[in-house]
C-alpha atoms as a PDB file:
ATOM      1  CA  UNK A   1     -15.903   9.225 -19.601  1.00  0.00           C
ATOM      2  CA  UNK A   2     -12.846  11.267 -18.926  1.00  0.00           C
ATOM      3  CA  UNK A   3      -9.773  10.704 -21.764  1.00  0.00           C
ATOM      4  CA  UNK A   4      -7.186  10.325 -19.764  1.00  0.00           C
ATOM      5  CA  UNK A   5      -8.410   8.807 -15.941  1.00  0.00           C
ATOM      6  CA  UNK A   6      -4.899   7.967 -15.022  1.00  0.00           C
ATOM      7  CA  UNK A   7      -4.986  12.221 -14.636  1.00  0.00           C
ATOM      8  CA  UNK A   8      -7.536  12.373 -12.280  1.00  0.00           C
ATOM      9  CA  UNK A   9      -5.688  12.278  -8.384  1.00  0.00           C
ATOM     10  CA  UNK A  10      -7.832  12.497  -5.237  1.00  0.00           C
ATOM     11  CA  UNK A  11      -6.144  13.579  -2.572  1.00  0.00           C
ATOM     12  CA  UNK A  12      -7.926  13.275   1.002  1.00  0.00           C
ATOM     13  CA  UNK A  13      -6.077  14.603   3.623  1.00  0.00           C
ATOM     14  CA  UNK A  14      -7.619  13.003   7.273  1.00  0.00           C
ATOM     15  CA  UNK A  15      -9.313  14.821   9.720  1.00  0.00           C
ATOM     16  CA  UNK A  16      -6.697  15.612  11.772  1.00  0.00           C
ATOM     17  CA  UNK A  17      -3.737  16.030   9.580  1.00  0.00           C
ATOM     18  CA  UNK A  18      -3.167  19.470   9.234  1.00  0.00           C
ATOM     19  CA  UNK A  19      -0.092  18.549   6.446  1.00  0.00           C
ATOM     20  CA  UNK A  20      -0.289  20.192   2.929  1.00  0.00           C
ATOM     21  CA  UNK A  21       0.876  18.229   0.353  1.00  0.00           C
ATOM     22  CA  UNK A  22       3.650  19.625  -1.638  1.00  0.00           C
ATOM     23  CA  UNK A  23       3.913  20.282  -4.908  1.00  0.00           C
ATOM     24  CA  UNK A  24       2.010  17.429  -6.922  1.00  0.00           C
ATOM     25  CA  UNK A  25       2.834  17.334 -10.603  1.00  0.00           C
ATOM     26  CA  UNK A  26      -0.875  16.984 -11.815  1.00  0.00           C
ATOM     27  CA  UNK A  27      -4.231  17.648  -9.978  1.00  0.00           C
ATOM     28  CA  UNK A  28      -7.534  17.698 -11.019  1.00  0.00           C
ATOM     29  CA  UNK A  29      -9.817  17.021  -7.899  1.00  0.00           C
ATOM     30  CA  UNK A  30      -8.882  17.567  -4.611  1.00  0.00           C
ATOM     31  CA  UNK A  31     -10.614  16.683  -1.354  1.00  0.00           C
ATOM     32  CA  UNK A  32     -10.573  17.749   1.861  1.00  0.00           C
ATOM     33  CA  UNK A  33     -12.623  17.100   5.336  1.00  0.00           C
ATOM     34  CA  UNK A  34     -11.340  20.429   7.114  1.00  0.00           C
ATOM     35  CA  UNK A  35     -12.285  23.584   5.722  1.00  0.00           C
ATOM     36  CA  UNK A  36      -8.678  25.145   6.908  1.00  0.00           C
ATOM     37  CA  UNK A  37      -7.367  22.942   5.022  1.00  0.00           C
ATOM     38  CA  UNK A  38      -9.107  23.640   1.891  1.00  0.00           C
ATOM     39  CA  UNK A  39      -8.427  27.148   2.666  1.00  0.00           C
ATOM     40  CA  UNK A  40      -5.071  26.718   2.930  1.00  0.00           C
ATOM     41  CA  UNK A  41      -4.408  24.585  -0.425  1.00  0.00           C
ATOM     42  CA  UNK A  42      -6.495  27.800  -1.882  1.00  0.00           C
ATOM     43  CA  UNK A  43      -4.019  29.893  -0.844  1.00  0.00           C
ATOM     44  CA  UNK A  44      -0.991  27.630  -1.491  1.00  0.00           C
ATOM     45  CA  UNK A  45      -1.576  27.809  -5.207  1.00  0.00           C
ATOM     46  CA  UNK A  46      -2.240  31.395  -5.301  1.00  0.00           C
ATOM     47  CA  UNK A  47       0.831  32.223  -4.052  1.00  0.00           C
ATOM     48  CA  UNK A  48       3.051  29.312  -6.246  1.00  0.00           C
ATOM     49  CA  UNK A  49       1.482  31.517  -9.327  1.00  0.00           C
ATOM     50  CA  UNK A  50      -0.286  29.434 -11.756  1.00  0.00           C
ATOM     51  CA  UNK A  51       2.300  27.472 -14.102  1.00  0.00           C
ATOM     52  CA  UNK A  52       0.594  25.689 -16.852  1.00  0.00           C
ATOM     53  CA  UNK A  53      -2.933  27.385 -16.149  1.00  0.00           C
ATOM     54  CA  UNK A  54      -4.535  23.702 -15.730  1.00  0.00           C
ATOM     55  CA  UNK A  55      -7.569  23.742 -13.429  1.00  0.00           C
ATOM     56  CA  UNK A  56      -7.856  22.480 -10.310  1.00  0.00           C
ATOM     57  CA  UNK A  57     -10.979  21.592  -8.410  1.00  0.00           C
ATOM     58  CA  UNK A  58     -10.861  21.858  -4.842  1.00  0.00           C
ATOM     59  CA  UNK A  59     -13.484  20.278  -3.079  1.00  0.00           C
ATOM     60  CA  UNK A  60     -14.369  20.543   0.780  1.00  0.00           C
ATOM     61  CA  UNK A  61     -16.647  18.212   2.382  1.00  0.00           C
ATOM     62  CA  UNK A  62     -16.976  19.288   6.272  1.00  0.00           C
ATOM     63  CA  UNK A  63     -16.560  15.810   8.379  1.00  0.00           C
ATOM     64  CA  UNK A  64     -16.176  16.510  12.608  1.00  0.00           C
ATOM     65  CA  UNK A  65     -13.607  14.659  14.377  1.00  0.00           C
ATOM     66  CA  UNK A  66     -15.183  11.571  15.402  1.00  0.00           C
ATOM     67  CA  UNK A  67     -14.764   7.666  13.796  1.00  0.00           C
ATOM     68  CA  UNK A  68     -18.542   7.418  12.590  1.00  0.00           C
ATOM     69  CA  UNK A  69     -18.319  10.985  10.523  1.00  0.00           C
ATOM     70  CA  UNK A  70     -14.729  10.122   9.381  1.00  0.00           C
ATOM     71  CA  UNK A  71     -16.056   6.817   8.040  1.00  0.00           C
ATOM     72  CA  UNK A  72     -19.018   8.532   6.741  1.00  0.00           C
ATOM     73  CA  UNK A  73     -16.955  10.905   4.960  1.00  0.00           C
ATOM     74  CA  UNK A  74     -14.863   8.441   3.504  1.00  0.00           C
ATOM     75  CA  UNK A  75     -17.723   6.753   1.740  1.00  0.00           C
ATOM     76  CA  UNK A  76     -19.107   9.875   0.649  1.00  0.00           C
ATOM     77  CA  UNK A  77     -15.668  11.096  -0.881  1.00  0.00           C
ATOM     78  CA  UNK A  78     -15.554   7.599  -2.244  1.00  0.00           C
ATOM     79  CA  UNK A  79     -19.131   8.142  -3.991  1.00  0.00           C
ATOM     80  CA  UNK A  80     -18.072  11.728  -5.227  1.00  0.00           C
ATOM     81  CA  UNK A  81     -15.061  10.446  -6.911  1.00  0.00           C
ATOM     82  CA  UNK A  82     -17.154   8.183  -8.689  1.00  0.00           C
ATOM     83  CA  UNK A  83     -19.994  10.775  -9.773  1.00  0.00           C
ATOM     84  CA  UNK A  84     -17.170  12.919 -10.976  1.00  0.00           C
ATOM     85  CA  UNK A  85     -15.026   9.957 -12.736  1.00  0.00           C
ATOM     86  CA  UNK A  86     -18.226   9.340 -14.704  1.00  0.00           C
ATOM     87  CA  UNK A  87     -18.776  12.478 -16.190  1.00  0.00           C
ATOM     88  CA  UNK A  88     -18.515  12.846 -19.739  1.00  0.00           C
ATOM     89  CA  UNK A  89     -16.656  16.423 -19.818  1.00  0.00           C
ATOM     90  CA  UNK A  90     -15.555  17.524 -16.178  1.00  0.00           C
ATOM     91  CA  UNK A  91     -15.484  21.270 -16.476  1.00  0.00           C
ATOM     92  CA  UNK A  92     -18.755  22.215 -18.254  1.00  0.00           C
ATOM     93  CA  UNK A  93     -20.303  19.174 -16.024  1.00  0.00           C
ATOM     94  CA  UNK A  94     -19.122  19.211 -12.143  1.00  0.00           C
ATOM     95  CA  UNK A  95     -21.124  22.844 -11.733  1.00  0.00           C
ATOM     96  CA  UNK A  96     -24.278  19.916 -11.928  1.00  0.00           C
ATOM     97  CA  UNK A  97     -23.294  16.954 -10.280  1.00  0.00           C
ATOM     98  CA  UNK A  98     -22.333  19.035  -6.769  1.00  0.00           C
ATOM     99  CA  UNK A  99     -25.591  20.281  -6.136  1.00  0.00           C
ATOM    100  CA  UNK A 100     -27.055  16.731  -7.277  1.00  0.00           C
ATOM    101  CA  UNK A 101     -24.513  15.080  -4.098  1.00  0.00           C
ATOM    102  CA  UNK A 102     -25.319  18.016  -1.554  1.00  0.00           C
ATOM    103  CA  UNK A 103     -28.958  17.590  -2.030  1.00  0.00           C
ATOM    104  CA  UNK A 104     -28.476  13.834  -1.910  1.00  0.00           C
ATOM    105  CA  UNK A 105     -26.573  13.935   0.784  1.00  0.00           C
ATOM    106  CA  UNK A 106     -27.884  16.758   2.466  1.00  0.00           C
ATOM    107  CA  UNK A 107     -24.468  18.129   3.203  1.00  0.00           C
ATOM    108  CA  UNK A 108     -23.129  21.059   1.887  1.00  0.00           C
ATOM    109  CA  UNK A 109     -19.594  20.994  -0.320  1.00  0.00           C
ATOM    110  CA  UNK A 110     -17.811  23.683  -0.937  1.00  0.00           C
ATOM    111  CA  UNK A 111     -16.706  23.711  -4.742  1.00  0.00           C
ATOM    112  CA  UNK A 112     -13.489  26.232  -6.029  1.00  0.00           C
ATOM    113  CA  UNK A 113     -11.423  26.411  -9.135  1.00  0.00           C
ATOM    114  CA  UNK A 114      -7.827  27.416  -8.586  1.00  0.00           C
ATOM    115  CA  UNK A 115      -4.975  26.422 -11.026  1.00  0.00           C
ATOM    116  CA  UNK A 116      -1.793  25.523 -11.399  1.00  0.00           C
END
């Protein structure tokens, strides 16, 4: 299991808030259903500069606009959370549990490391 748990923050932004989080003082996994929004996070911490080097997973799971795929995607963020909360050493170990939810799931999630 991960040391310190009380590190890990998810933060799901809904499918049709377009709002970027400010400046969070510790992130290890983020999640998003809108690819602009991933996008834009991306780009937010690129241009803040990276400040302690800490890594950053952001993690997009595409969800349309409708109640049955946003409570779909809810569950499967839920499930991905867990997967990743029980890994033994995040970093050399998320590269294999992705591909283990996309096949899974048969949805495709779109994995980057930024940091911070």
């Amino acid at each position: 299991m991960l040391e310190s748990k009380e590190k890990i923050v998810n933060i799901t932004v809904g499918v049709t808030n377009d709002n970027l989080c400010n400046s969070p003082s510790v992130w290890l996994i983020c999640t998003f259903f809108k690819l602009k929004i991933k996008d834009q996070v991306i780009e937010y911490l690129e241009s803040r500069g990276a400040q302690s080097y800490s890594p950053v997973h952001v993690i997009n799971l595409d969800i349309q606009d409708n109640h049955e795929e946003a409570t779909l995607g809810a569950f499967l963020i839920c499930e991905m959370c867990q997967a990743i909360e029980g890994l033994d050493d995040l970093e050399n170990e998320i590269d294999e549990a992705i591909p283990k939810l996309e096949k899974k799931w048969k949805r495709t999630l779109l994995h980057t490391v930024a940091f911070y």
